[in-house]
N, C-alpha and C. Protein backbone atom coordinates (compact mmCIF):
# COMPACT_ATOMS: atom_id res chain seq x y z
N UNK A 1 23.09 10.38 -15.51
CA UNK A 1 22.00 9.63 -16.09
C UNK A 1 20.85 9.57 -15.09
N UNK A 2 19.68 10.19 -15.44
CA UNK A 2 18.42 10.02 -14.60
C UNK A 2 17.82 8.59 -14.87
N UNK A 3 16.87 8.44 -13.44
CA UNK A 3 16.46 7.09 -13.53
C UNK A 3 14.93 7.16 -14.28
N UNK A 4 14.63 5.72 -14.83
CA UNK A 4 13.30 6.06 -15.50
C UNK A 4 11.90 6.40 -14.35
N UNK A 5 10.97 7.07 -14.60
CA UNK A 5 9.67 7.55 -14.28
C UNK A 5 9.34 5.92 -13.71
N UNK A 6 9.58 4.74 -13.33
CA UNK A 6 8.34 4.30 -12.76
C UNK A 6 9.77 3.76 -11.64
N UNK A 7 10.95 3.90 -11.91
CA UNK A 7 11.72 4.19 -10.44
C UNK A 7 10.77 4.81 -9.44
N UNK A 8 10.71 6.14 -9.60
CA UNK A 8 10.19 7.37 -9.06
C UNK A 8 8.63 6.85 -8.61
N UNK A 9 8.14 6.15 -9.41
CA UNK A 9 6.56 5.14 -8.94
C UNK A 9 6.65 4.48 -8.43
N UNK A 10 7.39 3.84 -8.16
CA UNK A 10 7.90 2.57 -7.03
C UNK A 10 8.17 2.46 -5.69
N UNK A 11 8.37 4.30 -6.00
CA UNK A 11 9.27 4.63 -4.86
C UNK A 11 8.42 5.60 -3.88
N UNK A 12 7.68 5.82 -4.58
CA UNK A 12 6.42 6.60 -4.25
C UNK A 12 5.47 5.68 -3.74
N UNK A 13 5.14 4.75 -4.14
CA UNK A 13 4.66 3.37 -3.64
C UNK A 13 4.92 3.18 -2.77
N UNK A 14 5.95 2.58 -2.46
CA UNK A 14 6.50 1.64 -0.92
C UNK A 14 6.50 2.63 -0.38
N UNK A 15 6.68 4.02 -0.11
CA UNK A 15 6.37 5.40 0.48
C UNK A 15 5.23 5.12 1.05
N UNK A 16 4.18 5.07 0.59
CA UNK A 16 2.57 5.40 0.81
C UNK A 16 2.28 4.25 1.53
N UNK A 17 2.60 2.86 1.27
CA UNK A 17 2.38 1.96 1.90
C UNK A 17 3.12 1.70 3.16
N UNK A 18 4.18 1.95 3.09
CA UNK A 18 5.04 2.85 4.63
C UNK A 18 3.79 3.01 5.32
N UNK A 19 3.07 4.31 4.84
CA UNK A 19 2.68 5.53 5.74
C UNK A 19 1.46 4.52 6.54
N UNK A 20 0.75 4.09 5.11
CA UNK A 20 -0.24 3.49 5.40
C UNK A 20 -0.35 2.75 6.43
N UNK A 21 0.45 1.83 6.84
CA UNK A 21 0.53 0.82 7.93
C UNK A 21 1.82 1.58 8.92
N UNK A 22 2.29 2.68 8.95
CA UNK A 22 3.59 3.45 10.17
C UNK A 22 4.43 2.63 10.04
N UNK A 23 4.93 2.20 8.86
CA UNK A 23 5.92 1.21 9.03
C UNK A 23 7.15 2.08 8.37
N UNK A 24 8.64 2.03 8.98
CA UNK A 24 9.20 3.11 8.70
C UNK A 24 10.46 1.31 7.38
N UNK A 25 10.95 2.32 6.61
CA UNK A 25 11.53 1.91 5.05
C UNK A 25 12.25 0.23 5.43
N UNK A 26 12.70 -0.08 6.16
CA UNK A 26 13.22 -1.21 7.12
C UNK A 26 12.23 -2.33 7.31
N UNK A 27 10.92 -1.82 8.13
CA UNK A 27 10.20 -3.22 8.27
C UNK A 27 9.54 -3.48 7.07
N UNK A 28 9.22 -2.18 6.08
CA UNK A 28 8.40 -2.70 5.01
C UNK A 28 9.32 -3.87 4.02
N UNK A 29 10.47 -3.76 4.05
CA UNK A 29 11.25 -4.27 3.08
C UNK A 29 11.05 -5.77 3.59
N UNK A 30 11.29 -5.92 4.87
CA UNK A 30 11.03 -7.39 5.89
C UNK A 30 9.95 -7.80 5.55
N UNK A 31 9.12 -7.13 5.85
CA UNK A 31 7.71 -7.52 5.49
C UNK A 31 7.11 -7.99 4.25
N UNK A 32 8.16 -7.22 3.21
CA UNK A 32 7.65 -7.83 1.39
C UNK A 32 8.56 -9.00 1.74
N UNK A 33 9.73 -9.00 2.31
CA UNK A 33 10.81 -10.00 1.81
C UNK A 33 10.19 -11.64 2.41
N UNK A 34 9.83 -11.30 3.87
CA UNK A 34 9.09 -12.49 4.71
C UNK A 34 7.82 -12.93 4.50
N UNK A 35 7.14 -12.65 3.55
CA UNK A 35 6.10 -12.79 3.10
C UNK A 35 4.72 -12.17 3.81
N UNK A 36 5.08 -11.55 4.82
CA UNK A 36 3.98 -11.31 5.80
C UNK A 36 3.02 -10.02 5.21
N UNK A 37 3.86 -9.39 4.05
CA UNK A 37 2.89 -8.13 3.81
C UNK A 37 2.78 -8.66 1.93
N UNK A 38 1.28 -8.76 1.37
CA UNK A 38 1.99 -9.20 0.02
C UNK A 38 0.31 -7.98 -0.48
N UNK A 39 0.72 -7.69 -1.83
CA UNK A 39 0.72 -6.27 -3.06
C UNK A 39 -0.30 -7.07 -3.91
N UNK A 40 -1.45 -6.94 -4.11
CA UNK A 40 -2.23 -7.35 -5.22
C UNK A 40 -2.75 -5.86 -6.14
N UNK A 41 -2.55 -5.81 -7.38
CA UNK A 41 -3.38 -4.75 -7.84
C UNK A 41 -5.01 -5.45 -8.02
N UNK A 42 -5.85 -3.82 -8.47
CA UNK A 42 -7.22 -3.96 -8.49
C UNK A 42 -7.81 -2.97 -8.44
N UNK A 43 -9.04 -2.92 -8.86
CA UNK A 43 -10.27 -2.01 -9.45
C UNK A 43 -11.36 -1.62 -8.93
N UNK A 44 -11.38 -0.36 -8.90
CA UNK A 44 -12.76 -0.80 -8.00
C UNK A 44 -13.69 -0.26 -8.63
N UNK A 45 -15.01 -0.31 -7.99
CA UNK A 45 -16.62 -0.27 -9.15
C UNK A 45 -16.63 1.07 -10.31
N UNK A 46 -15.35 2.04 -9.64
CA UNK A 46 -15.63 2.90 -10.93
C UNK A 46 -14.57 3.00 -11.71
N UNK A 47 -13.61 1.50 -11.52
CA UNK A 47 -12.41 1.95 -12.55
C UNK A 47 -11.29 2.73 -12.22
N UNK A 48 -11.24 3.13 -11.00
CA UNK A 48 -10.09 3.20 -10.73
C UNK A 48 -9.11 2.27 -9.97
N UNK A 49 -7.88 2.62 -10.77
CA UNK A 49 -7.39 1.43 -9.85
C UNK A 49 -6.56 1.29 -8.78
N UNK A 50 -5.94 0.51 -7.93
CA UNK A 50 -5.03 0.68 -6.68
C UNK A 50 -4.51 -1.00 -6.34
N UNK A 51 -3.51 -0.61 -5.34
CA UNK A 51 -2.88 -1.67 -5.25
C UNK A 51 -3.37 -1.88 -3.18
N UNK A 52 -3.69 -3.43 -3.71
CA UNK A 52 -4.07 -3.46 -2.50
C UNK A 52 -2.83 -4.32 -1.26
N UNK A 53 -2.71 -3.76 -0.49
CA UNK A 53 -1.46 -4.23 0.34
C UNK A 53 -2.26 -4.85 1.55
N UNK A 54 -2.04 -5.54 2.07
CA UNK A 54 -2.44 -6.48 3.06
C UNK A 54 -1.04 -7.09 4.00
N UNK A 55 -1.57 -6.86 5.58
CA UNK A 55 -0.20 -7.44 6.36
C UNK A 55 -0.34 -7.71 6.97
N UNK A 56 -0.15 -9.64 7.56
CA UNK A 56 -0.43 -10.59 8.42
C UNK A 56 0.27 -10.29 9.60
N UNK A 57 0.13 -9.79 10.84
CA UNK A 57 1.51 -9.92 11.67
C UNK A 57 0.82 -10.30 13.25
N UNK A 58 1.28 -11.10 14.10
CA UNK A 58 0.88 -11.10 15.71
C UNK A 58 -0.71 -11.30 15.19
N UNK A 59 -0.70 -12.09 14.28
CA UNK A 59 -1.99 -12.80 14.45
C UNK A 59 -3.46 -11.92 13.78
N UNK A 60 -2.95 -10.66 13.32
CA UNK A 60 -4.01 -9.38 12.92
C UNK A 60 -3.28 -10.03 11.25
N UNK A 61 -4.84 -8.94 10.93
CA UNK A 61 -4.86 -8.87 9.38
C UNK A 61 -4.86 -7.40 8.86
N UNK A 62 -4.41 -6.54 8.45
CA UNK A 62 -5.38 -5.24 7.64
C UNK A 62 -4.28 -4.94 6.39
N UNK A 63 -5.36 -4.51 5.70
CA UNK A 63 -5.54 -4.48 4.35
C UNK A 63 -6.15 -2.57 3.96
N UNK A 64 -5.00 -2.42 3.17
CA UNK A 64 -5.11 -1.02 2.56
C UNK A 64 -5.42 -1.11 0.98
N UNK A 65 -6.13 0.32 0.57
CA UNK A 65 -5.82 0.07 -0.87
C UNK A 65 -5.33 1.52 -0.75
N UNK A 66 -4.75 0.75 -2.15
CA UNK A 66 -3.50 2.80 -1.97
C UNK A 66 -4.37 2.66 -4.02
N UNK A 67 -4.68 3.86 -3.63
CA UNK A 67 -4.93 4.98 -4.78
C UNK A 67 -3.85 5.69 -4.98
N UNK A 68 -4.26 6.05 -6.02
CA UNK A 68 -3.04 7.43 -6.77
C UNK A 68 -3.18 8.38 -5.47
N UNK A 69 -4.16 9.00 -5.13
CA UNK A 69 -3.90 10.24 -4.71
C UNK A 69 -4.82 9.83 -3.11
N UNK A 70 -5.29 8.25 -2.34
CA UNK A 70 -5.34 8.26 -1.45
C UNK A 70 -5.38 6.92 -0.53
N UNK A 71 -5.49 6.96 0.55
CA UNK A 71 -5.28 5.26 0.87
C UNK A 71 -6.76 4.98 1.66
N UNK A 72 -7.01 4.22 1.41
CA UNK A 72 -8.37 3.44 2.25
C UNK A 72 -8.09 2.05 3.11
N UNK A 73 -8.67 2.77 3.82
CA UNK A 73 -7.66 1.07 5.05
C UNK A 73 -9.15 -0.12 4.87
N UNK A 74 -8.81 -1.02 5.44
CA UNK A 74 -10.54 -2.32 4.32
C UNK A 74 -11.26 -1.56 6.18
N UNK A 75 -12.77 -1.48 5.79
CA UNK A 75 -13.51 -1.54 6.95
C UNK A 75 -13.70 -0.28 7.05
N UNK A 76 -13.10 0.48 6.65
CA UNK A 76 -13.60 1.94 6.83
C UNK A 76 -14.74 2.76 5.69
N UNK A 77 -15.66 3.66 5.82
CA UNK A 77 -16.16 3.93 4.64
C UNK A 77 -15.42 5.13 3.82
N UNK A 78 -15.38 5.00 2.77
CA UNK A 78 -15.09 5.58 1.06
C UNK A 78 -14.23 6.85 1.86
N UNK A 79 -14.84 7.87 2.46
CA UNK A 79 -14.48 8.92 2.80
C UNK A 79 -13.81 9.54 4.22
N UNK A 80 -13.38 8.07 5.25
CA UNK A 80 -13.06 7.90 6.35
C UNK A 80 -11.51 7.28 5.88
N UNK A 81 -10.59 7.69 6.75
CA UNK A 81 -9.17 7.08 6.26
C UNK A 81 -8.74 7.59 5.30
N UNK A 82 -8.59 8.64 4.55
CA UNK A 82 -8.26 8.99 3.48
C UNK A 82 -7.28 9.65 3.78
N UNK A 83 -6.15 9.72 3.01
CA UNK A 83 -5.24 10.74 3.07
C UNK A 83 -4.44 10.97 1.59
């Protein structure tokens, strides 16, 4: 029995947001579980949308938005940080 298509999105998710912040599959899970990293979705001026991840730790803040196909870390411009 295969698992449904947004398994596979989910999983692809916490993947990207991994990458995004070098956090290897372990601290991210700590990090959703301890509250220190928390997932808002959202839109931006042209409608596309992404989930924005944000993670409090040692007193810092930064904040990614993960797109379908790239991540933008907050503070950088449109075409800087992309992957």
């Amino acid at each position: 029995m295969s698992q449904p298509s947004y398994f596979d999105e989910i999983n692809t998710l916490f993947g990207t947001i991994a990458e995004a912040f070098a956090l290897e599959g372990d601290a991210l899970a700590r990090a959703l579980e301890d509250g220190s990293m928390t997932l808002e979705r959202g839109e931006d001026q042209d409608g596309n949308r992404f989930v924005a991840a944000t993670l409090e730790r040692d007193g810092s803040r930064r904040t990614a938005r993960i797109f379908k196909d790239a991540i933008h870390h907050e503070g950088e411009a449109t075409g800087e940080g992309t992957v």
